[in-house]
C-alpha atoms as a PDB file:
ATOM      1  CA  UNK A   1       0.000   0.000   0.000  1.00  0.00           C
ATOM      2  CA  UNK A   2       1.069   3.652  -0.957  1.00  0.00           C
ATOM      3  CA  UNK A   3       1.994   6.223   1.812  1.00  0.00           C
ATOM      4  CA  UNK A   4      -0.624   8.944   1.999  1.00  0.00           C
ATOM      5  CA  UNK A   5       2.277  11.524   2.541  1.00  0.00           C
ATOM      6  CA  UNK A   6       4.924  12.292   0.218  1.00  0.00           C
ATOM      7  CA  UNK A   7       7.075  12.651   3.239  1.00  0.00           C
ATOM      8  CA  UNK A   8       6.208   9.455   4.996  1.00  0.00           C
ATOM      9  CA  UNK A   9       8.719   7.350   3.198  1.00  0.00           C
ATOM     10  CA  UNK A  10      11.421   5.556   5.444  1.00  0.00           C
ATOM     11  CA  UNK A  11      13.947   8.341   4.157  1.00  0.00           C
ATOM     12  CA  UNK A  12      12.052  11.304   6.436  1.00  0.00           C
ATOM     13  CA  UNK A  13       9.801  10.348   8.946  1.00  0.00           C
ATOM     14  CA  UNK A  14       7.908  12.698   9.840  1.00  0.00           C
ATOM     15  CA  UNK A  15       5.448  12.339  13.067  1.00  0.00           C
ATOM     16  CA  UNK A  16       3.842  15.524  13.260  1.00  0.00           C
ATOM     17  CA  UNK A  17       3.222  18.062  11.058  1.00  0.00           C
ATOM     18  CA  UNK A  18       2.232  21.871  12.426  1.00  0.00           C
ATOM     19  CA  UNK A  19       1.501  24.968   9.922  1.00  0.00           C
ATOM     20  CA  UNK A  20       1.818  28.513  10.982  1.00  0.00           C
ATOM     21  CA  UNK A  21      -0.775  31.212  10.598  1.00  0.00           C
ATOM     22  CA  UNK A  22       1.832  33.782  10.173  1.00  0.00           C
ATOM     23  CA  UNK A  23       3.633  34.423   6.779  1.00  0.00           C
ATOM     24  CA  UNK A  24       7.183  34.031   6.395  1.00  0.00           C
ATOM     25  CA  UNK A  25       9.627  35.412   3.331  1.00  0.00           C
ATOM     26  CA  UNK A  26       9.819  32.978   0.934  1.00  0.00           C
ATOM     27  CA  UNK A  27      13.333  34.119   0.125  1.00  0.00           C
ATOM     28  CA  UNK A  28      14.472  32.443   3.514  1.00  0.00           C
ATOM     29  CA  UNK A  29      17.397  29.770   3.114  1.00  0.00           C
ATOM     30  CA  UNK A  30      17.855  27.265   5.639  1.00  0.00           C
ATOM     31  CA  UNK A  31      18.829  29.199   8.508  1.00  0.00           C
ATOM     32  CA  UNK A  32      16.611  31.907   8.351  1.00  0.00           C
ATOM     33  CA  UNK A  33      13.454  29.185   7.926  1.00  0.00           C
ATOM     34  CA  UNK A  34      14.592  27.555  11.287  1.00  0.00           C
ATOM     35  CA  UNK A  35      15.024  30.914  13.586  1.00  0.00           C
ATOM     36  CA  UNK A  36      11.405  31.190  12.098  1.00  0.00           C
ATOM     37  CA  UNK A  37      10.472  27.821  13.210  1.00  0.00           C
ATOM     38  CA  UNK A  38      12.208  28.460  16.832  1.00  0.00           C
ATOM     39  CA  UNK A  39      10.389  31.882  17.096  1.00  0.00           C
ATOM     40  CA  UNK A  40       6.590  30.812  16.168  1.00  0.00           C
ATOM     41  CA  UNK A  41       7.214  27.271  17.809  1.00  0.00           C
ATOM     42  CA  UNK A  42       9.442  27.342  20.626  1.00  0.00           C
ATOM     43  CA  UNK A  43      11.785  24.472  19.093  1.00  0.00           C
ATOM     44  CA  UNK A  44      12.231  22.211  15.898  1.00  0.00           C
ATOM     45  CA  UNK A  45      11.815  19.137  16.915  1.00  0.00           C
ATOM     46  CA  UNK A  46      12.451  16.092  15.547  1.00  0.00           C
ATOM     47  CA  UNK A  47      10.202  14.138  12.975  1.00  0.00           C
ATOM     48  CA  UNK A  48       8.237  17.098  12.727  1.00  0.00           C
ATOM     49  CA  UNK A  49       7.553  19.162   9.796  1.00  0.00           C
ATOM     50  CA  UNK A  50       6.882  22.939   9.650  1.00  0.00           C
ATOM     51  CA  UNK A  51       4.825  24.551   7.064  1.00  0.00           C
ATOM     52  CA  UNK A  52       4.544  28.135   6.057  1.00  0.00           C
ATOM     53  CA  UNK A  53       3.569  30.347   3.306  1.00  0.00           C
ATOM     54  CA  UNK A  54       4.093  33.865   2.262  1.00  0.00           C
ATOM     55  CA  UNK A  55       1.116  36.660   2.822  1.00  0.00           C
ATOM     56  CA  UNK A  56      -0.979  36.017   0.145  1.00  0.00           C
ATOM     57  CA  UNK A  57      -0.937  32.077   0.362  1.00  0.00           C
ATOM     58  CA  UNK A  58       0.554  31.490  -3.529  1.00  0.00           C
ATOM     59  CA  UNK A  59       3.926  30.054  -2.012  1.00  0.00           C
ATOM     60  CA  UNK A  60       4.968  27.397   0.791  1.00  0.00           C
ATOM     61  CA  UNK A  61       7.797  26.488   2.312  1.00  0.00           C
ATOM     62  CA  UNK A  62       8.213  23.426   4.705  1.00  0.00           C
ATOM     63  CA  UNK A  63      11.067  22.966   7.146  1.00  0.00           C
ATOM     64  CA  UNK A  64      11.829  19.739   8.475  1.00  0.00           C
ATOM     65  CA  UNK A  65      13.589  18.129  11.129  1.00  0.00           C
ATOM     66  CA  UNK A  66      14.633  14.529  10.357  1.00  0.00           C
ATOM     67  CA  UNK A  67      16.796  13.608  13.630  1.00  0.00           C
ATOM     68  CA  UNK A  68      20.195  14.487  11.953  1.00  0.00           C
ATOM     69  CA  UNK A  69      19.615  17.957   9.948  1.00  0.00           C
ATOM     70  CA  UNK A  70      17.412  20.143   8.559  1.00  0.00           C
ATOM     71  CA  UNK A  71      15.198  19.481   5.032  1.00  0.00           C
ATOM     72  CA  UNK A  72      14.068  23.036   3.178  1.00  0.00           C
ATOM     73  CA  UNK A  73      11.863  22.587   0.790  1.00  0.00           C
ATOM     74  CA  UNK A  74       9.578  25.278  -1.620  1.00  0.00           C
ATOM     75  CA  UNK A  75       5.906  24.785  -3.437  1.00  0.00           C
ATOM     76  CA  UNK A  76       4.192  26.527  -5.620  1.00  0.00           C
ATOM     77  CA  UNK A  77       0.918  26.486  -7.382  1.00  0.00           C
ATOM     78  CA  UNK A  78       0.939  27.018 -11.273  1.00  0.00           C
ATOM     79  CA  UNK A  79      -2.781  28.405 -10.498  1.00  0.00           C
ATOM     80  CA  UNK A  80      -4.672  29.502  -7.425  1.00  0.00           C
ATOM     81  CA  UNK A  81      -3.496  29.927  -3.955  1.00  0.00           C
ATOM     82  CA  UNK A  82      -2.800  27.721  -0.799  1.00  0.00           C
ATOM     83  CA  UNK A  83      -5.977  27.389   1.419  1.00  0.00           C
ATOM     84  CA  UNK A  84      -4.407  29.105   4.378  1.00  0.00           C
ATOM     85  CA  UNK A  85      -6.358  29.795   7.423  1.00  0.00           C
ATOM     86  CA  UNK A  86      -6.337  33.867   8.457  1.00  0.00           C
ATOM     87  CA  UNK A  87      -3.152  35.519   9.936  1.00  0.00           C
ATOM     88  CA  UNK A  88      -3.299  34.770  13.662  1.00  0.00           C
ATOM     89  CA  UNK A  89      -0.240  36.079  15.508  1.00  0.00           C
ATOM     90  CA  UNK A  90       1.362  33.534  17.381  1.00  0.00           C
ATOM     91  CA  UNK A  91      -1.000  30.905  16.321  1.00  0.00           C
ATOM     92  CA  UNK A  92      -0.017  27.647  14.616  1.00  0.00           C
ATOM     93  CA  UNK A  93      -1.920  24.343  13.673  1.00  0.00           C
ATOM     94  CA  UNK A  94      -1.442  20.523  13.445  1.00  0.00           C
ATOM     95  CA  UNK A  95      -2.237  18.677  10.251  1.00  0.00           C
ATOM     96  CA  UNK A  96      -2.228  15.480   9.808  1.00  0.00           C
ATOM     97  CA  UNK A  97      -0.890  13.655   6.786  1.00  0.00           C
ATOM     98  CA  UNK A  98      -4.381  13.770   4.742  1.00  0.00           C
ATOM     99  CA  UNK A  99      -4.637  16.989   5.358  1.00  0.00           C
ATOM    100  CA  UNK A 100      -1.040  17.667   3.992  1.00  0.00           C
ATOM    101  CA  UNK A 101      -1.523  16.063   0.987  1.00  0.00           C
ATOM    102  CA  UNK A 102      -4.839  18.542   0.483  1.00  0.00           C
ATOM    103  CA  UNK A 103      -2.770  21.250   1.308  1.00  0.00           C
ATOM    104  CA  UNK A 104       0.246  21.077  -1.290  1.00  0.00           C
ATOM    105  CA  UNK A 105      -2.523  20.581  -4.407  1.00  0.00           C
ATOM    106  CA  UNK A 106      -4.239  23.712  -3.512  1.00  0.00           C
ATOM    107  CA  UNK A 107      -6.927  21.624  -2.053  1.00  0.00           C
ATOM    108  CA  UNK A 108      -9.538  23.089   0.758  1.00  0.00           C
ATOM    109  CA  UNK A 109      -7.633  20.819   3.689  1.00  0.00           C
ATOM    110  CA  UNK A 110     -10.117  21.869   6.209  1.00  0.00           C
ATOM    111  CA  UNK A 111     -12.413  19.280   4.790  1.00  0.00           C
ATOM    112  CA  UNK A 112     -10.159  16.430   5.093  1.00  0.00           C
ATOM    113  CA  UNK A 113     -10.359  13.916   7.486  1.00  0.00           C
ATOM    114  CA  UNK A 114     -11.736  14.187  11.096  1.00  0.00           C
ATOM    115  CA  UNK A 115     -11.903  18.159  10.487  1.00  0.00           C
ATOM    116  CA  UNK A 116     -14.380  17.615   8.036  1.00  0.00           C
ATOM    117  CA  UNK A 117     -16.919  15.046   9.524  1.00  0.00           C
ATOM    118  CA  UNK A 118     -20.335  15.885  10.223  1.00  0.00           C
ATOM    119  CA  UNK A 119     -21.102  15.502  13.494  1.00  0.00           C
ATOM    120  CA  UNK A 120     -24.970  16.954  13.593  1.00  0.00           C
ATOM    121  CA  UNK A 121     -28.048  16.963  11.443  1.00  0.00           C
END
């Protein structure tokens, strides 16, 4: 069977997967990406991935920490923006792998998953 995550082969394991509300420079290199991470989320910890985009939600970049050093990666969409939920300072949300995958294709991740069930008729 197929991972669900792009990220959730053996090479990078990746246990938990937060996104920050705030917008970061998407010309940050490695460096500047992690003081980011350290600022909005105390620590980078490891198997965890950290997701941010720039103000207006047309580019990501995702910071992770595999256990021995630091992954920088960049996304953008040929069309469209992110679905990225409002600027909340300080604020920063888990995803889980589903949700992820929504995410990167531009997809409303909100629905996905245990976010999305209906609970009440």
């Amino acid at each position: 069977m197929r991972p669900l995550c792009p990220w959730a082969y053996p090479v990078i394991r990746i246990d938990a997967i937060w996104l920050a509300t705030e917008p970061m420079d998407m010309r940050a290199g490695t460096e500047t990406a992690l003081a980011k991470v350290i600022a909005v989320f105390g620590a980078a910890k490891p198997h965890c991935a950290y997701l941010f985009a720039n103000r207006r939600a047309t580019r990501m970049k995702v910071l992770v920490h595999d256990g021995f050093g630091i992954w920088l990666a960049a996304r953008r969409l040929n069309q469209g923006k992110f679905h990225w939920p409002g600027i909340r300072h300080g604020s920063d949300l888990e995803l889980d792998a589903e949700q992820l995958q929504a995410l990167v294709l531009g997809l409303p991740w909100q629905r996905v998953g245990a976010g999305g069930a209906i609970t009440l008729i």
